[in-house]
C-alpha atoms as a PDB file:
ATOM      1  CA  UNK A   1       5.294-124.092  22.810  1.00  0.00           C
ATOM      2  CA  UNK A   2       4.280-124.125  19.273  1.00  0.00           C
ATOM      3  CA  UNK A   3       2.526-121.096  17.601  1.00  0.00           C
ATOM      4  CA  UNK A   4       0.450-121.467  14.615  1.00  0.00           C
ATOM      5  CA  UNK A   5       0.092-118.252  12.039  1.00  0.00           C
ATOM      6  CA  UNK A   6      -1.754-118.700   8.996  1.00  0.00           C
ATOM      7  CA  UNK A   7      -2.367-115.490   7.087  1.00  0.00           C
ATOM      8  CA  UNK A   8      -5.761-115.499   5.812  1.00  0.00           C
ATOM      9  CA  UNK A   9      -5.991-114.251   1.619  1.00  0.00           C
ATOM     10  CA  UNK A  10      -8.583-111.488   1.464  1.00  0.00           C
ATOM     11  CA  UNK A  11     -11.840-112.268   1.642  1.00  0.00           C
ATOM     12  CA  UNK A  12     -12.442-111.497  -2.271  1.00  0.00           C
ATOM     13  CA  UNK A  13      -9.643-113.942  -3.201  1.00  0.00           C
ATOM     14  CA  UNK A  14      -9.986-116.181  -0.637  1.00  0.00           C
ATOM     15  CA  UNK A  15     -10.952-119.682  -2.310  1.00  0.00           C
ATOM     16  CA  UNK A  16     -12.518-123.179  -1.739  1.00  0.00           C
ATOM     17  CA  UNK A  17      -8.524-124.202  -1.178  1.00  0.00           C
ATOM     18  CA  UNK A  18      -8.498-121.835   1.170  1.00  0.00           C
ATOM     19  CA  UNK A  19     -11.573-122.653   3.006  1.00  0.00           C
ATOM     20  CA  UNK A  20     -10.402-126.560   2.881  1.00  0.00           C
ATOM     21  CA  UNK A  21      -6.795-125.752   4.669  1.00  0.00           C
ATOM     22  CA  UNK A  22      -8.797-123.570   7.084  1.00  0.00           C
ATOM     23  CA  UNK A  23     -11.111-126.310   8.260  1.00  0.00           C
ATOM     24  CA  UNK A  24      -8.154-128.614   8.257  1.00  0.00           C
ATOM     25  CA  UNK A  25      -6.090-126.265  10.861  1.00  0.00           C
ATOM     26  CA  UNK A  26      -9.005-126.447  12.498  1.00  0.00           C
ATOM     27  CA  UNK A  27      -8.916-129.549  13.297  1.00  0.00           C
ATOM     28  CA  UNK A  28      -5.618-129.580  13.904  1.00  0.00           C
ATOM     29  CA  UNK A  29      -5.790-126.539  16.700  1.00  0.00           C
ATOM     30  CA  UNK A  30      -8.626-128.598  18.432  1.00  0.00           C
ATOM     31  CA  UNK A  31      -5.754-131.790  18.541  1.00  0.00           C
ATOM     32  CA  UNK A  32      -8.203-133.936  15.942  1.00  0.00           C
ATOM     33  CA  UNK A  33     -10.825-134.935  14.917  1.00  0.00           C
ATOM     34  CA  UNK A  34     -12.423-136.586  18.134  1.00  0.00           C
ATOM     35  CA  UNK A  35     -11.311-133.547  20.246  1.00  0.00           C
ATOM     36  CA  UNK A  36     -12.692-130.915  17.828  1.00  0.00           C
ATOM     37  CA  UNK A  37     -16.146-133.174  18.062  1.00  0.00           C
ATOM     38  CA  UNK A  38     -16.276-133.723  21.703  1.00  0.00           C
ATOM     39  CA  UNK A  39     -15.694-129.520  21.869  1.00  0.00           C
ATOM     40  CA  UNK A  40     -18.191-128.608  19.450  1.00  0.00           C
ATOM     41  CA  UNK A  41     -20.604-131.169  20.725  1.00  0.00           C
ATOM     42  CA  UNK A  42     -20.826-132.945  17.070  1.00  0.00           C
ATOM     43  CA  UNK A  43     -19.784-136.274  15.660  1.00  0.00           C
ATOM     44  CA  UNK A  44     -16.660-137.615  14.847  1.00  0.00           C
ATOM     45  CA  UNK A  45     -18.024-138.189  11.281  1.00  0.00           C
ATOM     46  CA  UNK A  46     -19.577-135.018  11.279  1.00  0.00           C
ATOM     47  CA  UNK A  47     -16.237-133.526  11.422  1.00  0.00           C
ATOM     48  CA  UNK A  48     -14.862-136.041   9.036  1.00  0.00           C
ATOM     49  CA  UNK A  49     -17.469-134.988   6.720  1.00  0.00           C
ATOM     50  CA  UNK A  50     -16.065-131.287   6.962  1.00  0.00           C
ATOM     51  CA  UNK A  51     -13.151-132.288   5.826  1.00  0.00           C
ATOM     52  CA  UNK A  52     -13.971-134.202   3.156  1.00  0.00           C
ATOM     53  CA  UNK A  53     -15.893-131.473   2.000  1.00  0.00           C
ATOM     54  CA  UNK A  54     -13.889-128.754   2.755  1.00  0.00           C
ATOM     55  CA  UNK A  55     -16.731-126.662   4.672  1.00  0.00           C
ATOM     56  CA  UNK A  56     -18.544-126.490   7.469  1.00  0.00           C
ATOM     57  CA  UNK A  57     -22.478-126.222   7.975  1.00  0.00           C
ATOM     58  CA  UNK A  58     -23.753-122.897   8.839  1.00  0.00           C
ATOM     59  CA  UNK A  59     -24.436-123.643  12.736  1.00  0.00           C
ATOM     60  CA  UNK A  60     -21.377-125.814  13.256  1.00  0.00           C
ATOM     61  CA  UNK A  61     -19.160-122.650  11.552  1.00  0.00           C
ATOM     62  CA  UNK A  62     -20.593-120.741  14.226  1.00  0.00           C
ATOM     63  CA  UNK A  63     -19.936-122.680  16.855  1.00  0.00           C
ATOM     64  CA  UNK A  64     -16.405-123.070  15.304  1.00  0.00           C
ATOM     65  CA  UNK A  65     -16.054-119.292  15.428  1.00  0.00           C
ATOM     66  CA  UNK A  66     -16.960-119.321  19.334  1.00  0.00           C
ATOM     67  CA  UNK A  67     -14.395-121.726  20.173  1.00  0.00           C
ATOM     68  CA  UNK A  68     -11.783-120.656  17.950  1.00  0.00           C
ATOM     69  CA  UNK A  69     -12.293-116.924  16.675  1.00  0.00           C
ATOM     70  CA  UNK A  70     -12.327-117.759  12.914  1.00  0.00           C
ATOM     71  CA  UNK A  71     -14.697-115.709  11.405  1.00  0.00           C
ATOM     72  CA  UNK A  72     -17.821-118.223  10.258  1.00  0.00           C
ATOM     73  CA  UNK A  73     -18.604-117.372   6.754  1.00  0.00           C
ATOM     74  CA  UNK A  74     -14.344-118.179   6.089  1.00  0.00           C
ATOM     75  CA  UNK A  75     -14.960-121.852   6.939  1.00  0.00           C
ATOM     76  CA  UNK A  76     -19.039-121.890   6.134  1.00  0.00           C
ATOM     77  CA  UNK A  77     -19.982-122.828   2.719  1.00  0.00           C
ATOM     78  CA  UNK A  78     -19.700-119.755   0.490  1.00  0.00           C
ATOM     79  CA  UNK A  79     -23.267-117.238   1.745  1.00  0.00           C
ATOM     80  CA  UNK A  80     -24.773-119.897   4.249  1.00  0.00           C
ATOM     81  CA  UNK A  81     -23.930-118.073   7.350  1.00  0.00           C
ATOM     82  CA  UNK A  82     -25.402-115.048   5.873  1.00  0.00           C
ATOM     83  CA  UNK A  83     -28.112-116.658   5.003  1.00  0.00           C
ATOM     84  CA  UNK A  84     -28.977-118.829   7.997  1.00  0.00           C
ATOM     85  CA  UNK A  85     -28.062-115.673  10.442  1.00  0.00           C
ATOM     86  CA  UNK A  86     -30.556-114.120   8.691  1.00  0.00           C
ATOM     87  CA  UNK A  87     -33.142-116.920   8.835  1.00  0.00           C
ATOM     88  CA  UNK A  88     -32.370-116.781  12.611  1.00  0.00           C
ATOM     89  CA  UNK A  89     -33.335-113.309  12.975  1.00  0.00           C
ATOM     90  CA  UNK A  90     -36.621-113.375  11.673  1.00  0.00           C
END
C-alpha cells in the first residue's frame, strides 16, 4: 500500500506552483489522466488542459473536491469558485 501526504502551504502563501503540483497529484491519485476523466465525467483533454494550465475550472474543481476532498478554490483558478458559487446561489 502506498500513502500519499502532501502538506498543503497556507492558504495566504500558497502559490500558482502550488496549485500546479496539486492538480498534478490529482491526477496522479485518480491513476491518470483517462481515469481522472472517466471519474469526473470530463475529457481526456480537458484534464490535459488542467495541467497545462495548472488550474482547474470552477465546476470541474468542485467536482474534484467531491471525489477527492481537496478543498476547490486550492486547485480553482485564484477567486473563481467564490465567484461562480456565488453566481450559483442567486
Amino acid at each position: 500500500m502506498t500513502i500519499i501526504a502532501y502538506v498543503l502551504p497556507k492558504i495566504e502563501t500558497f502559490t500558482a506552483e502550488d496549485r500546479r503540483e496539486l492538480v498534478e497529484g490529482v491526477v496522479y491519485l485518480a491513476g491518470g489522466v483517462e481515469p481522472l476523466a472517466n471519474e469526473l465525467g470530463v475529457t481526456a483533454d480537458e484534464v490535459r488542459t488542467w495541467v497545462a494550465q495548472g488550474w482547474v475550472p470552477p465546476t470541474d474543481a468542485i467536482r474534484v473536491e467531491a471525489a477527492y476532498s481537496i478543498r476547490s478554490e486550492l486547485v480553482a483558478y485564484p477567486g473563481e469558485v467564490e465567484a461562480q458559487t456565488v453566481k450559483g446561489a442567486e
